[in-house]
N, C-alpha and C. Protein backbone atom coordinates (compact mmCIF):
# COMPACT_ATOMS: atom_id res chain seq x y z
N UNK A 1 -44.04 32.00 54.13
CA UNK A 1 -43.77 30.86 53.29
C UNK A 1 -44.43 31.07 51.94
N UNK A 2 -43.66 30.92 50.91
CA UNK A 2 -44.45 30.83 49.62
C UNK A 2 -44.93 29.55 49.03
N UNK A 3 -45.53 29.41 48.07
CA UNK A 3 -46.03 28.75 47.96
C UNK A 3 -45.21 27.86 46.44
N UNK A 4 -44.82 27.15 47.20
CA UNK A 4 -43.43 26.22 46.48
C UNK A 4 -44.18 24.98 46.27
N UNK A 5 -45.10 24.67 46.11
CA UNK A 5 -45.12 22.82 45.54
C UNK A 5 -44.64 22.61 43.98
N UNK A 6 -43.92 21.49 44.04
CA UNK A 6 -43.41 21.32 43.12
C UNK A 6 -44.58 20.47 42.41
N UNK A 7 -43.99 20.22 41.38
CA UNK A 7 -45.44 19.78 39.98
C UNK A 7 -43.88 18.18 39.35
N UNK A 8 -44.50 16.92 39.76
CA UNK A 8 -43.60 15.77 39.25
C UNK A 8 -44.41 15.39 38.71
N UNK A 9 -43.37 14.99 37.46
CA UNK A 9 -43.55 13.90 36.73
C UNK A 9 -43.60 12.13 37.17
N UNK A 10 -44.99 11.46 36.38
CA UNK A 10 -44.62 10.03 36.64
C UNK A 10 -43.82 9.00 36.72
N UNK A 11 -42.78 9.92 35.91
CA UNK A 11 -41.59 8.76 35.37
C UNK A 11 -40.41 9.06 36.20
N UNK A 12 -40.66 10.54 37.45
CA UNK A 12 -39.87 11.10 37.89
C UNK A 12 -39.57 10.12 39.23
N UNK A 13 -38.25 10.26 39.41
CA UNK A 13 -37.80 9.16 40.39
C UNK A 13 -38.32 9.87 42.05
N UNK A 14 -38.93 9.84 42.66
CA UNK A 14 -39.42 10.65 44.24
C UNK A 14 -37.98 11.35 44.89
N UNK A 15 -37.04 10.11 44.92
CA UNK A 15 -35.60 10.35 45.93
C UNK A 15 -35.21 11.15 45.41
N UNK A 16 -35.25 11.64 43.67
CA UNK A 16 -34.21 12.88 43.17
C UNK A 16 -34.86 14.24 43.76
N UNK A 17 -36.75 14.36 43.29
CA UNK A 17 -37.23 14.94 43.74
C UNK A 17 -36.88 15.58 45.39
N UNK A 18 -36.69 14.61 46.63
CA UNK A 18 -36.56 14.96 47.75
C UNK A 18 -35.43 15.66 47.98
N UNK A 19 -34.11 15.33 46.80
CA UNK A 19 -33.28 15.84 47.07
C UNK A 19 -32.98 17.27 46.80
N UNK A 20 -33.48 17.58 46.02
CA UNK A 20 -34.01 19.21 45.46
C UNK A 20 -34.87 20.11 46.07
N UNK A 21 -35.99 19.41 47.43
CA UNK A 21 -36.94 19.91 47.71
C UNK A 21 -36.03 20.56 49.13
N UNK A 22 -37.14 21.36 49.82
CA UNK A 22 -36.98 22.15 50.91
C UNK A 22 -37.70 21.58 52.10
N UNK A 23 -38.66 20.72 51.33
CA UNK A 23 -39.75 20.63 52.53
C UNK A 23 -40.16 18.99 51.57
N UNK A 24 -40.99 18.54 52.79
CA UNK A 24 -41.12 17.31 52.19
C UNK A 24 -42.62 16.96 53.12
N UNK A 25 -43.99 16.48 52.91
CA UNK A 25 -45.03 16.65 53.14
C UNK A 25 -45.56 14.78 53.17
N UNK A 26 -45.86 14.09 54.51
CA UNK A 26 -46.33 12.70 54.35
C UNK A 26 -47.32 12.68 54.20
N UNK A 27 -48.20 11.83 53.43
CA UNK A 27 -49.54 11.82 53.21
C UNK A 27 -49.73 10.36 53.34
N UNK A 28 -50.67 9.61 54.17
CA UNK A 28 -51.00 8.69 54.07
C UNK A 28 -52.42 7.70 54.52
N UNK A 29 -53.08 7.08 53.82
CA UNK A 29 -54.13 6.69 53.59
C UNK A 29 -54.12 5.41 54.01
N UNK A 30 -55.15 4.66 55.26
CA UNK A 30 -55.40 3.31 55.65
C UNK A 30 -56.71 2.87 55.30
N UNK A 31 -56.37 1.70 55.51
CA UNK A 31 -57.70 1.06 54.73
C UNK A 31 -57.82 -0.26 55.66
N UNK A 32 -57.23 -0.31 56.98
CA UNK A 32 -57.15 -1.76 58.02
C UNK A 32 -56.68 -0.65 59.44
N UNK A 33 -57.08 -1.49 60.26
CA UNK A 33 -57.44 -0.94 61.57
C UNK A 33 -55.76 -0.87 61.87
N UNK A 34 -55.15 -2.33 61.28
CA UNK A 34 -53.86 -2.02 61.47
C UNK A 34 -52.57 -1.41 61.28
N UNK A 35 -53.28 -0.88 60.16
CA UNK A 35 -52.48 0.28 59.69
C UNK A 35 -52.42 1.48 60.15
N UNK A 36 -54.06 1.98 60.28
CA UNK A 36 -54.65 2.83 61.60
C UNK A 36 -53.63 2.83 62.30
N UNK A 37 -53.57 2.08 63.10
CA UNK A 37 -52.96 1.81 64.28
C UNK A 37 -51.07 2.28 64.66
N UNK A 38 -51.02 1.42 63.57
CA UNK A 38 -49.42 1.70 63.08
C UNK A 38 -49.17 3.47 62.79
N UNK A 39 -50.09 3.93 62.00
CA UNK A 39 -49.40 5.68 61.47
C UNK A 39 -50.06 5.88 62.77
N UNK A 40 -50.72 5.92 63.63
CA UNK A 40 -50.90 6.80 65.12
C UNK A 40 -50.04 6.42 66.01
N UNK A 41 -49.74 5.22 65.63
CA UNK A 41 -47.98 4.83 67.04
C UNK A 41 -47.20 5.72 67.05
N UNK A 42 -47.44 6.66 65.86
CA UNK A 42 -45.88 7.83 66.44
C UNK A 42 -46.38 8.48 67.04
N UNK A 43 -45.49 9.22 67.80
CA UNK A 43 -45.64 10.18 68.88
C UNK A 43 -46.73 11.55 67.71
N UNK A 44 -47.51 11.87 68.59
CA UNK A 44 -47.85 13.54 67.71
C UNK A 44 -48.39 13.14 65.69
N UNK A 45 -48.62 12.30 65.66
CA UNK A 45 -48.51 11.86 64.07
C UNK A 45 -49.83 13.00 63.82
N UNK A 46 -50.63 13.00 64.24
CA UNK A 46 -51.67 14.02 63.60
C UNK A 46 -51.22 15.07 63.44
N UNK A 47 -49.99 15.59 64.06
CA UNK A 47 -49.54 16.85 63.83
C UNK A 47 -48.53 16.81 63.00
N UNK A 48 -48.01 15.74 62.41
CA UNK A 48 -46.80 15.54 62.12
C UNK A 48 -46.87 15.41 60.23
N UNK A 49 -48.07 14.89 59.81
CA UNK A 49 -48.56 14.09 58.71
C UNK A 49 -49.69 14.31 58.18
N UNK A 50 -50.37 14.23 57.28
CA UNK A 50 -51.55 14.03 56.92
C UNK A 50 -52.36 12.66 56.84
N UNK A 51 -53.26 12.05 57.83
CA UNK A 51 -53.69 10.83 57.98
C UNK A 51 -55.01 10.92 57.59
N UNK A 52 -55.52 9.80 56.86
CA UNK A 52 -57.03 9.84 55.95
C UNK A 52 -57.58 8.11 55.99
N UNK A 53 -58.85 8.05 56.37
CA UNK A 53 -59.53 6.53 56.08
C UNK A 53 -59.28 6.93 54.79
N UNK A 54 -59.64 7.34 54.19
CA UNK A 54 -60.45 7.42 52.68
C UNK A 54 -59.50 8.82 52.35
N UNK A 55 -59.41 8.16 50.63
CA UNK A 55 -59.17 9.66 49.81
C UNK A 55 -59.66 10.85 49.93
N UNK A 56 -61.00 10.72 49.80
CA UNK A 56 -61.89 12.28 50.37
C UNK A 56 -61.46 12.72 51.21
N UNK A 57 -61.32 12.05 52.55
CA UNK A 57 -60.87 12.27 53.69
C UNK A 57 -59.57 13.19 53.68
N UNK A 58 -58.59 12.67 52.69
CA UNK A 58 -57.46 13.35 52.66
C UNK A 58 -57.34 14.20 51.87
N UNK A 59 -58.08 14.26 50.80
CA UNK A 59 -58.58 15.69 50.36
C UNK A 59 -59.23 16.70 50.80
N UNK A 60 -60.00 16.60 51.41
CA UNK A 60 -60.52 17.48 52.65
C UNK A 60 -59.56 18.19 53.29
N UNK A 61 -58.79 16.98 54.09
CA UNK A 61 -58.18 17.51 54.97
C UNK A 61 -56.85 18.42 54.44
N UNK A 62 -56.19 17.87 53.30
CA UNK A 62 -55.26 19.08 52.10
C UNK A 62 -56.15 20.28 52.03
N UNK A 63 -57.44 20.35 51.32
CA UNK A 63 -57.62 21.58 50.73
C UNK A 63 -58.29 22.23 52.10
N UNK A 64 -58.32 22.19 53.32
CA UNK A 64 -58.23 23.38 55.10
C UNK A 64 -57.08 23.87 54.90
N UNK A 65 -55.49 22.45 55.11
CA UNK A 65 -53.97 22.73 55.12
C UNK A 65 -54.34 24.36 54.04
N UNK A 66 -54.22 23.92 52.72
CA UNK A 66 -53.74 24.36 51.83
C UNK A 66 -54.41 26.25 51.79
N UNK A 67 -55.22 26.39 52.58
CA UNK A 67 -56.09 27.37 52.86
C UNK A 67 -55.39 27.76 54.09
N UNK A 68 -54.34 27.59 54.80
CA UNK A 68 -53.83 27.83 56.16
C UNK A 68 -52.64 27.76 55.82
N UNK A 69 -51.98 28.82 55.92
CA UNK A 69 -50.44 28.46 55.47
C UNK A 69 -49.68 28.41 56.79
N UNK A 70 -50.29 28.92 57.71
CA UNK A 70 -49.75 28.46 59.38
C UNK A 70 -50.19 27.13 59.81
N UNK A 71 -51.40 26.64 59.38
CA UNK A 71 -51.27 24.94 59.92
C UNK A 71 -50.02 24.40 58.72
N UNK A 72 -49.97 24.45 57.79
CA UNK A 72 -48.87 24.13 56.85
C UNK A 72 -47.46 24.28 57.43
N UNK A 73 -47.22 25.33 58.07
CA UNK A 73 -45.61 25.90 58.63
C UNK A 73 -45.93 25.33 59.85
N UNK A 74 -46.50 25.00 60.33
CA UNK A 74 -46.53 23.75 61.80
C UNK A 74 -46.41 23.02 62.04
N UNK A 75 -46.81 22.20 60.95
CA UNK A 75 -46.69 20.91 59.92
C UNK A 75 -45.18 20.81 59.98
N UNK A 76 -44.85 21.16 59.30
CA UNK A 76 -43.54 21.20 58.31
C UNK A 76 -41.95 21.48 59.99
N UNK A 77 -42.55 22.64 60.90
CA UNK A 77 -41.79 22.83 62.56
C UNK A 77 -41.76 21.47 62.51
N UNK A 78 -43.18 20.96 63.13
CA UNK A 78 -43.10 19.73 64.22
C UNK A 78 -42.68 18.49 63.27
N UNK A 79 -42.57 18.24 62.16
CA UNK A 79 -42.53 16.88 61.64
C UNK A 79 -40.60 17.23 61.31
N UNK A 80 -40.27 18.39 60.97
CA UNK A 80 -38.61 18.77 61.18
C UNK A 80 -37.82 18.33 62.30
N UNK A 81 -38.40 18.72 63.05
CA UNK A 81 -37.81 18.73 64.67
C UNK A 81 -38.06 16.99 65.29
N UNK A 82 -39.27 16.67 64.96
CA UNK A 82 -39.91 15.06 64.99
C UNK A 82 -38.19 14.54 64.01
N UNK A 83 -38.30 14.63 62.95
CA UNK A 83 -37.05 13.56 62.16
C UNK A 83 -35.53 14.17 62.78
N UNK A 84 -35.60 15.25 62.95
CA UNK A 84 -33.93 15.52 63.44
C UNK A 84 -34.09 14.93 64.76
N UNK A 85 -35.02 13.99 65.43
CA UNK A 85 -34.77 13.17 66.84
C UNK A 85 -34.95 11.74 66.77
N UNK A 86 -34.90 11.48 65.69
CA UNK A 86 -34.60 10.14 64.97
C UNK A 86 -33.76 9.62 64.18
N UNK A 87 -33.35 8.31 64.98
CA UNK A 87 -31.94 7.44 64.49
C UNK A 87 -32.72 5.94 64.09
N UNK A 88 -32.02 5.61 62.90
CA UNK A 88 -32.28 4.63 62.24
C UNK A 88 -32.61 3.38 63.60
N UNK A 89 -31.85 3.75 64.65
CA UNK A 89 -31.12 2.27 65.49
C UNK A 89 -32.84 2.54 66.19
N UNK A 90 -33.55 3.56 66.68
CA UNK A 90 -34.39 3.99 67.48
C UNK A 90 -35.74 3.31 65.64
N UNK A 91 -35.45 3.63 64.96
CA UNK A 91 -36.71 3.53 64.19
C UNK A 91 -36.69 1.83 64.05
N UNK A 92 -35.69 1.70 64.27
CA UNK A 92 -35.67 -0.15 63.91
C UNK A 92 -36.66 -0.69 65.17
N UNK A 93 -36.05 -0.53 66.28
CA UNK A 93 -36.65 -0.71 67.38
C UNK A 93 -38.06 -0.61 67.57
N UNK A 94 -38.95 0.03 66.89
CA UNK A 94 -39.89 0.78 67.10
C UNK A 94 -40.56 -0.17 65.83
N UNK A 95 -39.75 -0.77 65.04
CA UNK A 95 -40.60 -1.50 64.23
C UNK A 95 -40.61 -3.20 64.36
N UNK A 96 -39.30 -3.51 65.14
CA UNK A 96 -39.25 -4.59 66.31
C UNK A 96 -40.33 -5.15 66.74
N UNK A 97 -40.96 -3.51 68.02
CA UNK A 97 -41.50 -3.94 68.73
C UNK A 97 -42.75 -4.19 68.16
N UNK A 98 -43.25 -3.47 67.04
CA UNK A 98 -44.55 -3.43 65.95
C UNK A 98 -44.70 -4.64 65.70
N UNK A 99 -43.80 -5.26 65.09
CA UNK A 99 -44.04 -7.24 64.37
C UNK A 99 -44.22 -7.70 65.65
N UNK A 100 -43.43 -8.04 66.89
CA UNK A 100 -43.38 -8.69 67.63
C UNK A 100 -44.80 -8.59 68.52
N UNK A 101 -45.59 -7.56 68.63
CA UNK A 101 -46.71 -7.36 68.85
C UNK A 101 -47.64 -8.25 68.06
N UNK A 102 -47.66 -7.64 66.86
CA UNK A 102 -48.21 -8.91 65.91
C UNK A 102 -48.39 -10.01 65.89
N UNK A 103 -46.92 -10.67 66.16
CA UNK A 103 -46.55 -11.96 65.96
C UNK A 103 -47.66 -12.74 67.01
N UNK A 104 -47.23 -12.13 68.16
CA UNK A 104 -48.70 -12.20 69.19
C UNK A 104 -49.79 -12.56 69.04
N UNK A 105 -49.99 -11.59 68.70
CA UNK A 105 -50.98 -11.56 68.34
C UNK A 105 -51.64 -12.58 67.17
N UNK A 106 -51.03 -13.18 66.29
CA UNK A 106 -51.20 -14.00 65.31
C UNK A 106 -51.12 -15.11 66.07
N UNK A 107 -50.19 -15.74 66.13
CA UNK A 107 -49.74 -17.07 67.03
C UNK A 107 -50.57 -17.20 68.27
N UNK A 108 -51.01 -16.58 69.33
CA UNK A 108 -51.56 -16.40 70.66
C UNK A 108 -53.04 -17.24 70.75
């Protein structure tokens, strides 16, 4: 694998970007238990994503990736193979059952 990251602009729209890209990399940062909670409900998400309490955290954990170009191409397998087994009708569901948990939880 070479080393392809692309360099965007602020003003650059993300969706055009994705559409040009080869590879596409989630990064995401919580700051509530419930959010926590939510990016680990997927199946495999540590393998799938990059997950961070904190910025540092996810900088850290980029500049190991970025030093490993096989955890990177593992990354990129399992989170491929993860979205080609997902249907909108299955992701709805899955966010269904997320509120309705909630709701529960709020109201209860």
């Amino acid at each position: 694998m070479r080393n392809e990251f692309a360099q965007i602009s602020s003003k650059e729209n993300p969706e055009n970007l994705l559409r040009r890209s080869r590879y596409a990399f989630v990064f995401a940062v919580y700051n509530n238990q419930l959010k926590r909670d939510y990016l680990y409900s997927i199946p495999n998400a540590k393998n799938l994503m990059f997950i961070a309490a904190s910025p540092d955290e996810l900088a850290e954990k980029l500049y190991v990736a970025i030093r490993s170009l096989e955890q990177i191409e593992l990354v990129l397998e399992q989170a491929y193979a993860f979205a080609g087994k997902q249907m909108w009708g299955k992701i709805a569901n899955v966010y269904l059952e997320l509120y309705q948990k909630k709701r529960v939880l709020v109201y209860d």
